[in-house]
Structures are given as C-alpha cells and as structure tokens.
N, C-alpha and C. Protein backbone atom coordinates (compact mmCIF):
# COMPACT_ATOMS: atom_id res chain seq x y z
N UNK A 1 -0.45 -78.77 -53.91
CA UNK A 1 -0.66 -77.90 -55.06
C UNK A 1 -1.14 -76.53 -54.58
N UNK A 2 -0.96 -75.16 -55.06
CA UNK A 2 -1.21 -74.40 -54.62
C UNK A 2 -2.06 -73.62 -55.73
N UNK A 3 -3.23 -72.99 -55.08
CA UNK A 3 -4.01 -72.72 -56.25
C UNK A 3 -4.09 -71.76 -56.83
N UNK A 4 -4.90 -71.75 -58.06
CA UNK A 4 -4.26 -70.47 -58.89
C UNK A 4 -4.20 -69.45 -58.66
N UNK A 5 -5.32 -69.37 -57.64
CA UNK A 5 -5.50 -67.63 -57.42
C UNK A 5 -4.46 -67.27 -56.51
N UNK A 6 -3.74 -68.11 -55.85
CA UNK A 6 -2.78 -67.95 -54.85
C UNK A 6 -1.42 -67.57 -55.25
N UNK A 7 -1.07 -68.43 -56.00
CA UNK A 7 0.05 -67.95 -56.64
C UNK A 7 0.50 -67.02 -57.59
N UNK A 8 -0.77 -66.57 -58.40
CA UNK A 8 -0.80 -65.19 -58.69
C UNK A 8 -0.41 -63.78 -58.06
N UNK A 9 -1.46 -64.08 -56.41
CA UNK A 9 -1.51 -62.73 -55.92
C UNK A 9 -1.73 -63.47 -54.66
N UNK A 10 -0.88 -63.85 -53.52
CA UNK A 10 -0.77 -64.57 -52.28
C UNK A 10 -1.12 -63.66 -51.14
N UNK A 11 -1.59 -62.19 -51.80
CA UNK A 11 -1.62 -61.42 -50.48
C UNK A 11 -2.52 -60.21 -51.03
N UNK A 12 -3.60 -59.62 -50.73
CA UNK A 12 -4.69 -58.74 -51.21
C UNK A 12 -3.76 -57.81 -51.79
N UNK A 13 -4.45 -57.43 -53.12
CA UNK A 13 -3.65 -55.87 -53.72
C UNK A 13 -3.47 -54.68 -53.29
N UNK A 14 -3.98 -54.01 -52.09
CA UNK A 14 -3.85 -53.44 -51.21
C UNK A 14 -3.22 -53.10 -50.46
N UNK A 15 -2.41 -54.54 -49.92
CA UNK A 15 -1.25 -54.69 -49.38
C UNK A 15 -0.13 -53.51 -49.85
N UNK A 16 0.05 -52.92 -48.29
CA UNK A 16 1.16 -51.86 -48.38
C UNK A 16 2.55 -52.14 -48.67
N UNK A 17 2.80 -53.31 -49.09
CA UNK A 17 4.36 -53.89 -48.73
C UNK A 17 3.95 -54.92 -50.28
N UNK A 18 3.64 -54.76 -51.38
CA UNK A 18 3.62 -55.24 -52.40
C UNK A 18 5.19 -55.24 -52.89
N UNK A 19 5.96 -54.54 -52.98
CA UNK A 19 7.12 -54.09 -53.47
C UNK A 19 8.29 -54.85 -53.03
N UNK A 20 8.14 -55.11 -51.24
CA UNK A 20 8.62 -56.26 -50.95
C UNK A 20 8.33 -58.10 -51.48
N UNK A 21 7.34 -58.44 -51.50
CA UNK A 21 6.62 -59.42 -51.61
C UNK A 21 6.79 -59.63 -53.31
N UNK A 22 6.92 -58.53 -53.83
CA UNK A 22 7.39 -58.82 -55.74
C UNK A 22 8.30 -59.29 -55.41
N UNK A 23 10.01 -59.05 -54.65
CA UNK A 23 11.08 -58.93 -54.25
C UNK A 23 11.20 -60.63 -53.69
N UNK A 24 10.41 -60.41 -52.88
CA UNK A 24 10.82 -61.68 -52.41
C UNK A 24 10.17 -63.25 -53.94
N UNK A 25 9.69 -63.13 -54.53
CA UNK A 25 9.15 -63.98 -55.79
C UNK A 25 10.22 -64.10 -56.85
N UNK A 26 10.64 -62.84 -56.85
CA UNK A 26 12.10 -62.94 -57.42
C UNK A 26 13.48 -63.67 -56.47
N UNK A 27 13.07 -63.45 -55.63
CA UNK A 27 14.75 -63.44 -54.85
C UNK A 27 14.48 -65.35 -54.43
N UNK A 28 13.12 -65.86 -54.65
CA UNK A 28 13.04 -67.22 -53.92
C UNK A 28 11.84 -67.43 -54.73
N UNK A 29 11.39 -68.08 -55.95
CA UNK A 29 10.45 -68.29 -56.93
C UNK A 29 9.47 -69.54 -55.90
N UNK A 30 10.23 -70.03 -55.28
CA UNK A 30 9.26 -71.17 -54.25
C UNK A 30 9.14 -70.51 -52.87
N UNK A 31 8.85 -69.43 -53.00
CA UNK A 31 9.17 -68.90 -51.21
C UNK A 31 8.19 -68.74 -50.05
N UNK A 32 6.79 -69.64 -51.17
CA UNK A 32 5.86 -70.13 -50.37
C UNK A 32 6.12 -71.53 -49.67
N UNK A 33 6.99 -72.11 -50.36
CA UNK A 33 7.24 -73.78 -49.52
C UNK A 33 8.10 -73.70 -48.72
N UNK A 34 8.71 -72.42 -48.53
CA UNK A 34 10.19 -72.45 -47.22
C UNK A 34 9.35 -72.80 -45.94
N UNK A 35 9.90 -73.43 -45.42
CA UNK A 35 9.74 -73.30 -43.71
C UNK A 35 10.80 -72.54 -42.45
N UNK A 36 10.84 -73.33 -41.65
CA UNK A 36 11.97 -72.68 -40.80
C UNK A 36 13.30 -72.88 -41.06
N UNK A 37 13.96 -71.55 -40.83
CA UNK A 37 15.19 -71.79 -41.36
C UNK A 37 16.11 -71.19 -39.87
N UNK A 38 16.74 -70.53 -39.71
CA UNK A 38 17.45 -70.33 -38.59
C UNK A 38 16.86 -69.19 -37.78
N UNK A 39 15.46 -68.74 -37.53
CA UNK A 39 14.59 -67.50 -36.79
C UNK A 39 14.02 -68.75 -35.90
N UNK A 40 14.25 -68.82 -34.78
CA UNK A 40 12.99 -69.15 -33.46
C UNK A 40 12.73 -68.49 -32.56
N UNK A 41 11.32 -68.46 -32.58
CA UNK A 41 10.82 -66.78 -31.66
C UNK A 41 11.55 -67.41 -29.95
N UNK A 42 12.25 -66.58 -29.41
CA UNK A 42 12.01 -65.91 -28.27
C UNK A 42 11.12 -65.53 -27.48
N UNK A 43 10.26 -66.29 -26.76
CA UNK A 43 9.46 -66.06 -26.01
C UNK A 43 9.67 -64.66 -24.69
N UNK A 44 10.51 -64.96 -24.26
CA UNK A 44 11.01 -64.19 -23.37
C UNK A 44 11.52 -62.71 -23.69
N UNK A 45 11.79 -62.74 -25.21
CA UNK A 45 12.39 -61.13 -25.68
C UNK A 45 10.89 -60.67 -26.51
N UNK A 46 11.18 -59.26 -26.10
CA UNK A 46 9.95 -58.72 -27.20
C UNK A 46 10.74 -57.66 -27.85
N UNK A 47 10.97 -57.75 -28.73
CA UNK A 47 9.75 -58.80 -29.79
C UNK A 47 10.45 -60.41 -29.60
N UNK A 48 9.88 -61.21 -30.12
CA UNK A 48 10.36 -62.16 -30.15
C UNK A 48 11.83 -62.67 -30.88
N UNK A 49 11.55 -61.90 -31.91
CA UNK A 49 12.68 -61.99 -33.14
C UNK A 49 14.33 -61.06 -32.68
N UNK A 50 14.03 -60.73 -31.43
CA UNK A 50 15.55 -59.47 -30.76
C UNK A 50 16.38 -60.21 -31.12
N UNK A 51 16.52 -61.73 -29.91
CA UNK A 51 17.89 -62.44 -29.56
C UNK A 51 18.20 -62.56 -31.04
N UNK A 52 17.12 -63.17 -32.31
CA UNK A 52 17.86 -64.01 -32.84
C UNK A 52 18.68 -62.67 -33.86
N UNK A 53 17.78 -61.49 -33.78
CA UNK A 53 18.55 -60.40 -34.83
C UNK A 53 19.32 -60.01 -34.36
N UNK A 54 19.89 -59.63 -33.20
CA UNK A 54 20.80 -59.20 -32.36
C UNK A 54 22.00 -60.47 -32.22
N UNK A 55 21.63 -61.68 -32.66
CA UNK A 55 23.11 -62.43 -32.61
C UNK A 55 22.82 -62.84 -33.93
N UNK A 56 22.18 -64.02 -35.14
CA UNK A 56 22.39 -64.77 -36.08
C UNK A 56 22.45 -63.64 -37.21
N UNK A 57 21.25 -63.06 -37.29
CA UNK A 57 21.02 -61.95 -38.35
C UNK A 57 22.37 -61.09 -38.44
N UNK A 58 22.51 -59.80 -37.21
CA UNK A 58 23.72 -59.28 -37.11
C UNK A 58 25.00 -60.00 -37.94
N UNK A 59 25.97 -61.13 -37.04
CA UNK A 59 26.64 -61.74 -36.99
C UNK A 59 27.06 -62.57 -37.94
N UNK A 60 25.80 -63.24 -38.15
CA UNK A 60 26.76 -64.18 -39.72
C UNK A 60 25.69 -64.38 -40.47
N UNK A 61 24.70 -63.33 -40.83
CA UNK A 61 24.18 -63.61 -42.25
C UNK A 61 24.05 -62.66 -42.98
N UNK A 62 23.60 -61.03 -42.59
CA UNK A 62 23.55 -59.75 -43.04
C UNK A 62 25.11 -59.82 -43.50
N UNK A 63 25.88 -59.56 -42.69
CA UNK A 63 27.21 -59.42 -43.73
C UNK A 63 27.40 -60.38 -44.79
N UNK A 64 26.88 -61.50 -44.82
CA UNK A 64 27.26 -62.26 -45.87
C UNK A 64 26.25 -62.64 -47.11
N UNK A 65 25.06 -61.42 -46.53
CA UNK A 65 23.93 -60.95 -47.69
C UNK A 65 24.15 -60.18 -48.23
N UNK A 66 25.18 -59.51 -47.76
CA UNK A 66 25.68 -57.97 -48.68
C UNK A 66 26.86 -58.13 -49.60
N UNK A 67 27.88 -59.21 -48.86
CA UNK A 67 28.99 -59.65 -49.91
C UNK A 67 28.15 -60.34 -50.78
N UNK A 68 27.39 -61.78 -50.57
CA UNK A 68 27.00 -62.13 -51.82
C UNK A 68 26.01 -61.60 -52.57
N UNK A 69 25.25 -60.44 -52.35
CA UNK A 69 24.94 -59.58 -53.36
C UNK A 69 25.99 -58.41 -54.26
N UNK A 70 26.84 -58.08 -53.71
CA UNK A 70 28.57 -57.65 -54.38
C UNK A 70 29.08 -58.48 -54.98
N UNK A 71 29.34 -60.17 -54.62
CA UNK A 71 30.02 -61.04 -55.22
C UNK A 71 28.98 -61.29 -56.97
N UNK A 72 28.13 -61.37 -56.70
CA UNK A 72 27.09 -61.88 -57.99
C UNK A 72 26.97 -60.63 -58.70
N UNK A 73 26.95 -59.09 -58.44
CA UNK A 73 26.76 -58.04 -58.91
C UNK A 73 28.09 -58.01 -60.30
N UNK A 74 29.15 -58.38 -59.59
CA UNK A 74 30.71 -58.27 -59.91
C UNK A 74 30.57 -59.40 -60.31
N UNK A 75 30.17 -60.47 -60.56
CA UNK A 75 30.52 -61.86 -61.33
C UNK A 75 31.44 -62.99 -61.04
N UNK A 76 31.60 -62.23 -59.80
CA UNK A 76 32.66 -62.91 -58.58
C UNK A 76 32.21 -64.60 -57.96
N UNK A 77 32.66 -65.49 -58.75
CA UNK A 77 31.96 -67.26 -58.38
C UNK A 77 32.43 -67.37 -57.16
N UNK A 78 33.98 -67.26 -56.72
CA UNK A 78 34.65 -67.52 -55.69
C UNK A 78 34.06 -66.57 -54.63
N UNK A 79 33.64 -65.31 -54.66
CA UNK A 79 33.44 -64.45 -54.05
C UNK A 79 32.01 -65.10 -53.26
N UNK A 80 31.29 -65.44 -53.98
CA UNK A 80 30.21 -66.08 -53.84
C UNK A 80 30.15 -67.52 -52.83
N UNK A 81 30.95 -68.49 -53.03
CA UNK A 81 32.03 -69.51 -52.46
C UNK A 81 32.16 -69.09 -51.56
N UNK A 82 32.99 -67.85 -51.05
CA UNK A 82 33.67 -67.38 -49.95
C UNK A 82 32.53 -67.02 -48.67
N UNK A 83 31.29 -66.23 -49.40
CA UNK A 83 30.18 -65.90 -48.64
C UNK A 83 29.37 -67.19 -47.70
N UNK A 84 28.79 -68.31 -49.21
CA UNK A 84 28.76 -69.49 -48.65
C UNK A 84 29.37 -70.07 -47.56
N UNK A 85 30.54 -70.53 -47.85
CA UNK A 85 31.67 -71.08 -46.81
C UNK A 85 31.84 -70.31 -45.23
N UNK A 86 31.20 -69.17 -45.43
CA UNK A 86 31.21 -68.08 -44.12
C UNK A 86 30.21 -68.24 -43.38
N UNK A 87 29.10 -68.41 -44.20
CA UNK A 87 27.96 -69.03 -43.44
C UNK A 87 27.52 -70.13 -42.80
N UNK A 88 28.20 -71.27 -43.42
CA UNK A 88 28.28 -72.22 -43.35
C UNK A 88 29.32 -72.48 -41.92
N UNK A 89 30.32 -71.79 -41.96
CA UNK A 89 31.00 -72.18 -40.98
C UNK A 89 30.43 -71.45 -39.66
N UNK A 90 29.62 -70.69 -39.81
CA UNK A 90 28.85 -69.46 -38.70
C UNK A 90 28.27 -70.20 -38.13
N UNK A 91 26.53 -70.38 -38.97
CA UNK A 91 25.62 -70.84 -38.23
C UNK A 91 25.90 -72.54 -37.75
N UNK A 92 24.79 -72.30 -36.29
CA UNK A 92 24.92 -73.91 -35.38
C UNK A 92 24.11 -74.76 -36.28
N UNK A 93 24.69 -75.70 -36.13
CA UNK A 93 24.50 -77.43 -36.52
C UNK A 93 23.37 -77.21 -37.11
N UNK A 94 22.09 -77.23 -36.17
CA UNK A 94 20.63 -77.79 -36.66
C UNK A 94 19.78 -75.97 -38.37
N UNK A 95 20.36 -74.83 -37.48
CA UNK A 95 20.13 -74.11 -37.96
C UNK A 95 20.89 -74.37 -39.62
N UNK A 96 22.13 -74.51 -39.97
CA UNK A 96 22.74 -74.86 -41.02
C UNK A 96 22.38 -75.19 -41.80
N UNK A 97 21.81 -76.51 -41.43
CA UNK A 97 21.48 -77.81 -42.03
C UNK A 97 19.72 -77.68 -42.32
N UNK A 98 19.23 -76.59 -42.08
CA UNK A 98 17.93 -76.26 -42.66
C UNK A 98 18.05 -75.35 -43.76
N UNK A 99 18.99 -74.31 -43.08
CA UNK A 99 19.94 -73.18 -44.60
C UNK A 99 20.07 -73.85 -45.91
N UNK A 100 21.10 -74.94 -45.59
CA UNK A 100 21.27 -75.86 -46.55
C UNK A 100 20.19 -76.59 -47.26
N UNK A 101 19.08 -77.30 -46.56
CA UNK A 101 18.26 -77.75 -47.30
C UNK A 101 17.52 -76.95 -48.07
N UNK A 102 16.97 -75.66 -47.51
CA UNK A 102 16.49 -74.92 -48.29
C UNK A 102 17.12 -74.06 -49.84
N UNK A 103 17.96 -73.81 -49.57
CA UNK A 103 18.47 -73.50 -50.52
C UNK A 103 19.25 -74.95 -51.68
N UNK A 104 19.21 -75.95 -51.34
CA UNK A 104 19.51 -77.08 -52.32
C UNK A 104 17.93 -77.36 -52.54
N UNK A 105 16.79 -77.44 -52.18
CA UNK A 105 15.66 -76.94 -52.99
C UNK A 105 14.80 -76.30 -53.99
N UNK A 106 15.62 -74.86 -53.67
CA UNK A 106 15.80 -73.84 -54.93
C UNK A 106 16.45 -74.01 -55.79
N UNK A 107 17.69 -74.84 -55.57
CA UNK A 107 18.07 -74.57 -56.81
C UNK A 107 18.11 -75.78 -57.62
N UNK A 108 17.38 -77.11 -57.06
CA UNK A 108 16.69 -78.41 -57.50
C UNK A 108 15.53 -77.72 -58.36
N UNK A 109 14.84 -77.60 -57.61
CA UNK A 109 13.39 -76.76 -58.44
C UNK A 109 13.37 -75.71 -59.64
N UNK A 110 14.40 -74.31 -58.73
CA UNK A 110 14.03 -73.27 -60.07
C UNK A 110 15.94 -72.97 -60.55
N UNK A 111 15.84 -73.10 -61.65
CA UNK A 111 16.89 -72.86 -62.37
C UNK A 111 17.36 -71.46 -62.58
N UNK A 112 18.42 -70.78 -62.85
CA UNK A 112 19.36 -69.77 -62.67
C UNK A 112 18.60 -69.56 -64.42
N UNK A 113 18.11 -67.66 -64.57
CA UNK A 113 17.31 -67.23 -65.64
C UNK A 113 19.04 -67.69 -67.05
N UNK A 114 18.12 -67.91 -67.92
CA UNK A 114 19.50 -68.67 -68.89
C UNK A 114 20.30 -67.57 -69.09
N UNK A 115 19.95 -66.55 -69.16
CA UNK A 115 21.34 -65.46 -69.48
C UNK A 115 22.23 -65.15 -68.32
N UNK A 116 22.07 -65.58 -66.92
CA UNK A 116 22.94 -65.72 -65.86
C UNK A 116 23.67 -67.11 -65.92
N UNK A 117 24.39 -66.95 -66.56
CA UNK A 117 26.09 -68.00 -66.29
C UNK A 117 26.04 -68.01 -65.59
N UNK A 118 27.04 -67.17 -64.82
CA UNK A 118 27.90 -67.23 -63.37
C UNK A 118 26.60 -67.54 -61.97
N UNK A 119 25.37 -67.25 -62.06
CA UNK A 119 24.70 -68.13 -61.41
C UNK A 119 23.93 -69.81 -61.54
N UNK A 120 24.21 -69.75 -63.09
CA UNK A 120 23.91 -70.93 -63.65
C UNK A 120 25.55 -72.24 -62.78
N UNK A 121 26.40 -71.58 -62.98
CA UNK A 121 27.48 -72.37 -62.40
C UNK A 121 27.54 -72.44 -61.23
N UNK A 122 27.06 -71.56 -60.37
CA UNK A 122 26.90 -71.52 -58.87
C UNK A 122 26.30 -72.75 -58.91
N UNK A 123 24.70 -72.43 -59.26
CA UNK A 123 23.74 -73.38 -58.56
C UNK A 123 24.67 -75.27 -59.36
N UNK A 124 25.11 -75.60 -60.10
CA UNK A 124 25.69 -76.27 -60.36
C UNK A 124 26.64 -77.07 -59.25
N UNK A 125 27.19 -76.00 -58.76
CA UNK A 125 28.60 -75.85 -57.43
C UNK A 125 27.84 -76.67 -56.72
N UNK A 126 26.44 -76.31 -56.34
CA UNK A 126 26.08 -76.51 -54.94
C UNK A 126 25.49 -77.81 -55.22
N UNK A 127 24.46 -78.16 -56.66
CA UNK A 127 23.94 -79.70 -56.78
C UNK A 127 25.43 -80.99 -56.71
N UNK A 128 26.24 -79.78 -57.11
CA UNK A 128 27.61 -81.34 -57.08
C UNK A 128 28.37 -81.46 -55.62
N UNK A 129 27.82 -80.46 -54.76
CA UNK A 129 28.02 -80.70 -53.09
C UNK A 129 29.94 -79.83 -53.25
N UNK A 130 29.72 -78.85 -54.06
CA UNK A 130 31.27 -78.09 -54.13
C UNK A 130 31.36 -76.63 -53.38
N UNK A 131 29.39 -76.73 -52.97
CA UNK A 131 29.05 -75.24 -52.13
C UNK A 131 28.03 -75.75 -51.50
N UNK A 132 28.31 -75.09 -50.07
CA UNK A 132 27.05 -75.24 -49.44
C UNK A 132 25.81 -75.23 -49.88
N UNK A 133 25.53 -73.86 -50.32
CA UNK A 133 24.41 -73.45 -51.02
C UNK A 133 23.25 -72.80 -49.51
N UNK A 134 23.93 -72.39 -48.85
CA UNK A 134 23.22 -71.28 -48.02
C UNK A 134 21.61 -70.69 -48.72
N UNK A 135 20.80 -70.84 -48.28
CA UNK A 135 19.22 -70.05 -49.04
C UNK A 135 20.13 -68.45 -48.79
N UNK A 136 20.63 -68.24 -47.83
CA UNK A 136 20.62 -66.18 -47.58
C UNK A 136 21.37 -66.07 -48.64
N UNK A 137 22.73 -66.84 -48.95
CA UNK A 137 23.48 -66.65 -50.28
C UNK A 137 22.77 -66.87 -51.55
N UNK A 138 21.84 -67.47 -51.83
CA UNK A 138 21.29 -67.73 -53.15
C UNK A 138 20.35 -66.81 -53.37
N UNK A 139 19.85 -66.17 -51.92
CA UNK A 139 18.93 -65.03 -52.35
C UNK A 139 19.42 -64.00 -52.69
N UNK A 140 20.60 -64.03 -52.27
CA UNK A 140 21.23 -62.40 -52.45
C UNK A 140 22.03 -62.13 -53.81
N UNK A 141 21.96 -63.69 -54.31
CA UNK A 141 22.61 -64.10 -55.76
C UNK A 141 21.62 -63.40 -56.38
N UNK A 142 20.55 -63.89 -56.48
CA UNK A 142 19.20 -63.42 -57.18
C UNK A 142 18.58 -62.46 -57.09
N UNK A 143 18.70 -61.76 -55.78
CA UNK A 143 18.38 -60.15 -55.55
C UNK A 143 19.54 -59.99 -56.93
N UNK A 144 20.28 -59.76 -57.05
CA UNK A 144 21.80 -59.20 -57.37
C UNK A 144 21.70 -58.84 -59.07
N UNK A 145 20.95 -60.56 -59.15
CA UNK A 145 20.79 -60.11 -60.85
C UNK A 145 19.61 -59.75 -61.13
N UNK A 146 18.31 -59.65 -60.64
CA UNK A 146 17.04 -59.07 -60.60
C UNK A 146 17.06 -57.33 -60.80
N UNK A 147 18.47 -57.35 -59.88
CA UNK A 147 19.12 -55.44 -59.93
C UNK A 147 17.81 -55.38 -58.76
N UNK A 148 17.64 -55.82 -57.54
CA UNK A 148 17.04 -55.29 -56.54
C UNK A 148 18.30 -54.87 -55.52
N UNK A 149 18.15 -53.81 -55.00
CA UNK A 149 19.42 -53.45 -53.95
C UNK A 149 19.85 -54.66 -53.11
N UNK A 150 20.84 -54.12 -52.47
CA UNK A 150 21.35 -55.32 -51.09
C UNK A 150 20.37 -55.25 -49.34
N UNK A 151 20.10 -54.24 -49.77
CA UNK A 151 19.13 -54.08 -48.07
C UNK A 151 17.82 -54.87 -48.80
N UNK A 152 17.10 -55.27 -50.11
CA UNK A 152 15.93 -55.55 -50.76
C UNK A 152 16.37 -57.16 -50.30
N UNK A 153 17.56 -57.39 -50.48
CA UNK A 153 18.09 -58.67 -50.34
C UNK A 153 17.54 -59.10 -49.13
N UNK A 154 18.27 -58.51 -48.30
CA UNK A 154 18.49 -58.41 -46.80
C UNK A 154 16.79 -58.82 -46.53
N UNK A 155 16.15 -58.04 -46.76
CA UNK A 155 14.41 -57.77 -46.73
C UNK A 155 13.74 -59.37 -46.78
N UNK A 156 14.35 -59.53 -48.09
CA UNK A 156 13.55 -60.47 -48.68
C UNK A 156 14.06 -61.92 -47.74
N UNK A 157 15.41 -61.95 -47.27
CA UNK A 157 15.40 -62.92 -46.65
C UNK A 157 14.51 -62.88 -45.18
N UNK A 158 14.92 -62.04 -44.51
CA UNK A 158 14.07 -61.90 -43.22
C UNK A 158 12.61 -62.04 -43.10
N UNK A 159 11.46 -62.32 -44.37
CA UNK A 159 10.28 -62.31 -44.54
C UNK A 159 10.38 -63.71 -44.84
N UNK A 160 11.39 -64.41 -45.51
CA UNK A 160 11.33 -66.08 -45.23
C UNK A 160 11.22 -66.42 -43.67
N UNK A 161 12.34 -65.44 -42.97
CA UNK A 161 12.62 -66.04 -41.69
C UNK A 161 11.45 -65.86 -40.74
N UNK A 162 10.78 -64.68 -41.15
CA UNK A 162 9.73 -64.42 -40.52
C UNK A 162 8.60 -65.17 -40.85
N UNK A 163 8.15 -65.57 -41.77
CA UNK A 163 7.36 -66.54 -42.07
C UNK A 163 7.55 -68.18 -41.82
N UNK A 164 8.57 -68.79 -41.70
CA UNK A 164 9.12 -69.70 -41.36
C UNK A 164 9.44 -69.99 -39.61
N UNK A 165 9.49 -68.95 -38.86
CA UNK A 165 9.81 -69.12 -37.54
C UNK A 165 8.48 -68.46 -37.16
N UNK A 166 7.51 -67.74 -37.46
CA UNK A 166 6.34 -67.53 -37.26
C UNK A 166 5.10 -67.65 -37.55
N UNK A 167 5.14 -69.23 -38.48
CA UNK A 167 4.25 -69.18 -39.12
C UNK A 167 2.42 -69.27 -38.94
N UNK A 168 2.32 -68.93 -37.58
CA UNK A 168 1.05 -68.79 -37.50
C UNK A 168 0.40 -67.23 -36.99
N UNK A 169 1.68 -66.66 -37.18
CA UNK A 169 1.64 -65.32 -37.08
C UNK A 169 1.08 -64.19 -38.34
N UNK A 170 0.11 -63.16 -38.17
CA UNK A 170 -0.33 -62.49 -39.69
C UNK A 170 0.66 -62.03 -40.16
N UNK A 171 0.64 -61.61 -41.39
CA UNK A 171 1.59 -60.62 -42.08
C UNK A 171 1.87 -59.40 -41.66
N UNK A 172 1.02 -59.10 -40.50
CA UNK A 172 1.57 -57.37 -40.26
C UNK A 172 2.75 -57.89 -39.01
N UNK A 173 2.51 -58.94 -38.43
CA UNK A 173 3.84 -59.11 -38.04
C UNK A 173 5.26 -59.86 -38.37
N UNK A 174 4.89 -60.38 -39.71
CA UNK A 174 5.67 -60.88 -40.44
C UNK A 174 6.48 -59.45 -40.87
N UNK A 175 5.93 -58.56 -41.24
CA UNK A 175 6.24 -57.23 -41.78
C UNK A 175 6.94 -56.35 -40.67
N UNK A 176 6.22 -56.55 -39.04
CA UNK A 176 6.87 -55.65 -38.71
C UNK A 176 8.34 -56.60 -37.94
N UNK A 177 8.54 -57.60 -38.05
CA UNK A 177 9.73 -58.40 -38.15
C UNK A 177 10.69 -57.84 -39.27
N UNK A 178 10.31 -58.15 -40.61
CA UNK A 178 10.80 -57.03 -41.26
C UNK A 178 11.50 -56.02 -41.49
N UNK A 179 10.51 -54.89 -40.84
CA UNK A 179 11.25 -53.70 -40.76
C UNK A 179 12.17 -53.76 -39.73
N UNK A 180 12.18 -54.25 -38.71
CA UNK A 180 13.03 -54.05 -37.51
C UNK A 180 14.54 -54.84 -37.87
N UNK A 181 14.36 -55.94 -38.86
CA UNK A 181 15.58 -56.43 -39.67
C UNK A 181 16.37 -55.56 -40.54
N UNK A 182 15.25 -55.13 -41.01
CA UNK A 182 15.93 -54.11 -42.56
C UNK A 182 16.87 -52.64 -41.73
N UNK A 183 15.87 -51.99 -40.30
CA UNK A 183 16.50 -51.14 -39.96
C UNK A 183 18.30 -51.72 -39.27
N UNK A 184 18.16 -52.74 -38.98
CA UNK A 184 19.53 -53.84 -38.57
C UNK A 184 20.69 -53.62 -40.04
N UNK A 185 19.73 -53.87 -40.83
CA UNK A 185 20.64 -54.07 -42.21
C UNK A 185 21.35 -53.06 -43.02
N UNK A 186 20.16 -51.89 -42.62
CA UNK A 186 20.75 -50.46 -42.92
C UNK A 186 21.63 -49.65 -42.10
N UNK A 187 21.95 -50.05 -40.73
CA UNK A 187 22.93 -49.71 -40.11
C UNK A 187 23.94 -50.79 -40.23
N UNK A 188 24.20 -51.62 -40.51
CA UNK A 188 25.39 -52.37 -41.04
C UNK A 188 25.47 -51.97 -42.37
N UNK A 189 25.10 -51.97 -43.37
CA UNK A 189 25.11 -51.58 -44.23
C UNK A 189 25.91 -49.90 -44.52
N UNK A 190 25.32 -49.04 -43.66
CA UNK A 190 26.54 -47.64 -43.40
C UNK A 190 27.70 -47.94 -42.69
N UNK A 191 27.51 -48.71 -41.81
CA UNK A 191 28.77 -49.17 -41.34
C UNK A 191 29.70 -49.96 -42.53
N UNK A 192 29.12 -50.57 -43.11
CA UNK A 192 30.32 -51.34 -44.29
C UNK A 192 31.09 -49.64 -44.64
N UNK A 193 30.13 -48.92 -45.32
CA UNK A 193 29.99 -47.68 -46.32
C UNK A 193 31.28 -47.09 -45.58
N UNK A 194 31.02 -47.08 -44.48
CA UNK A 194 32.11 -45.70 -44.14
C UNK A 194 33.65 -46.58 -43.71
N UNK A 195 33.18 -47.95 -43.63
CA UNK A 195 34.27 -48.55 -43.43
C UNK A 195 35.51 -48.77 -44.58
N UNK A 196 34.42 -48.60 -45.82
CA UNK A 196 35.47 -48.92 -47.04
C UNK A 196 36.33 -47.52 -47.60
C-alpha cells in the first residue's frame, strides 16, 4: 500500500522537474510499481546508461515512441499495432518480456479515460493477447491523448527506465539520465523532421 502522503506528492514541491513527474502520472498512473524494464547500468560506461541509450533507446524504442505518439494523436489502431509489433520484434528475449509485463499491468489496473475509444480498444487488443502491449507504446498512447508532446513521451518513459534500472540511485540521477535521453530524443526527433 502506498501512503497517502506519497501518492499525492512522491517528490518535495520544490522539485525542479515537477512538470516531468506530472507527465509521467499521466503517461503511467502506476509508475510507482514499475520495475526494470529494458535499462541495465553499465558499469564500465559512464554514465552508466551510454551503451544502453546508444543501442536499445536509439534503435528500437525512441522511434517507436514517436510513431506511437503520431499513431494515437491521428487515431491510427493499426498504426499503433504496427509500433507495438516493432518493438516487440526489436527488443532481446528477457528485456521484451519485462516490456510486456509491464505494460499488460497498466492496462489490467488503469483503464483507457472513457472518452478515449481508440485507446479503450487498444488496451482491449493487448488483454485478448492481439498486441503485445509494449509499456513505451502505451505510454506514448497516453502521452498522446493527455496532449503532452512526443519528446514529454520520450521523457516520461526514460524516468521509468531510470528508476527501474537504477533503483537505488537519487532522483538527481534519475533526472540526469533523463536529460541525456531526452537530448537523444530531440536529435532523432529533428532527424525524423527534416526527413519527412
């Protein structure tokens, strides 16, 4: 059980990075019970978090945080499907299969807000085993209809990952994991831009 005062306000009001941390409550309503999902520190790289942003982050989840925040923006189910299925086929075995649990959690627990259909049918997809159900895809579903940008997306997942692969680490390095993601996300992110 988590107590009241906690789940109110999980982090002093002070906190410079409130804006994220609203973001992430929206984008993952349980995003205190995540654990590890596909971030394991690197001992050997500093920061710890390089290898895995420099290959998993890069490679097969940022791009497919930005389509499925486009796919859900646009109302796009398949589009959404397609993101899933990308991820799914990306990440390795053990990493996957934590993706997966986590996000068939969320959407066991917290339900799609009733005036979102097309995420109401998603999360549906995924309890009848017709979608993976990726956590980075369901966050970026929910960034999408919250109307938080796609790099907020991006954000909000990497502070799971950072909290989940670091969890005995403070928040200022949960944060500065973070930023060093988001600056990842915003140069892919111009790169989509000038690509289209």
């Amino acid at each position: 059980m988590i107590p009241a005062d906690r789940q109110q306000r999980p982090f002093a009001s002070e906190d410079p990075h409130q804006a994220l941390l609203r973001a992430v409550r929206f984008c993952h309503p349980g995003w205190d019970l995540v654990g590890a999902l596909t971030f394991r520190p690197d001992v050997k790289a500093s920061p710890a978090w390089k290898s895995w942003q420099e290959g998993l982050l890069v490679s097969a989840l940022l791009p497919q945080i930005f389509a499925a925040h486009s796919a859900a923006c646009t109302g796009d189910l398949a589009g959404l499907a397609s993101c899933d299925a990308a991820v799914d086929a990306t990440l390795p075995d053990p990493f996957a299969a934590a993706s997966r649990l986590s996000g068939h959690r969320m959407v066991t627990n917290f339900s799609a807000p009733p005036a979102e259909k097309m995420l109401a049918r998603y999360f549906q997809r995924v309890l009848q085993g017709e979608a993976p159900g990726h956590l980075a895809v369901l966050m970026a579903a929910r960034a999408a209809i919250f109307h938080f940008p796609p790099a907020t997306a991006a954000a909000s997942y990497c502070f799971l990952e950072a909290r989940g692969g670091l969890p005995h680490a403070a928040i200022a390095e949960w944060m500065a994991m973070v930023g060093d993601c988001t600056a990842a996300a915003q140069s892919l992110g111009a790169a989509a831009l000038r690509a289209a």
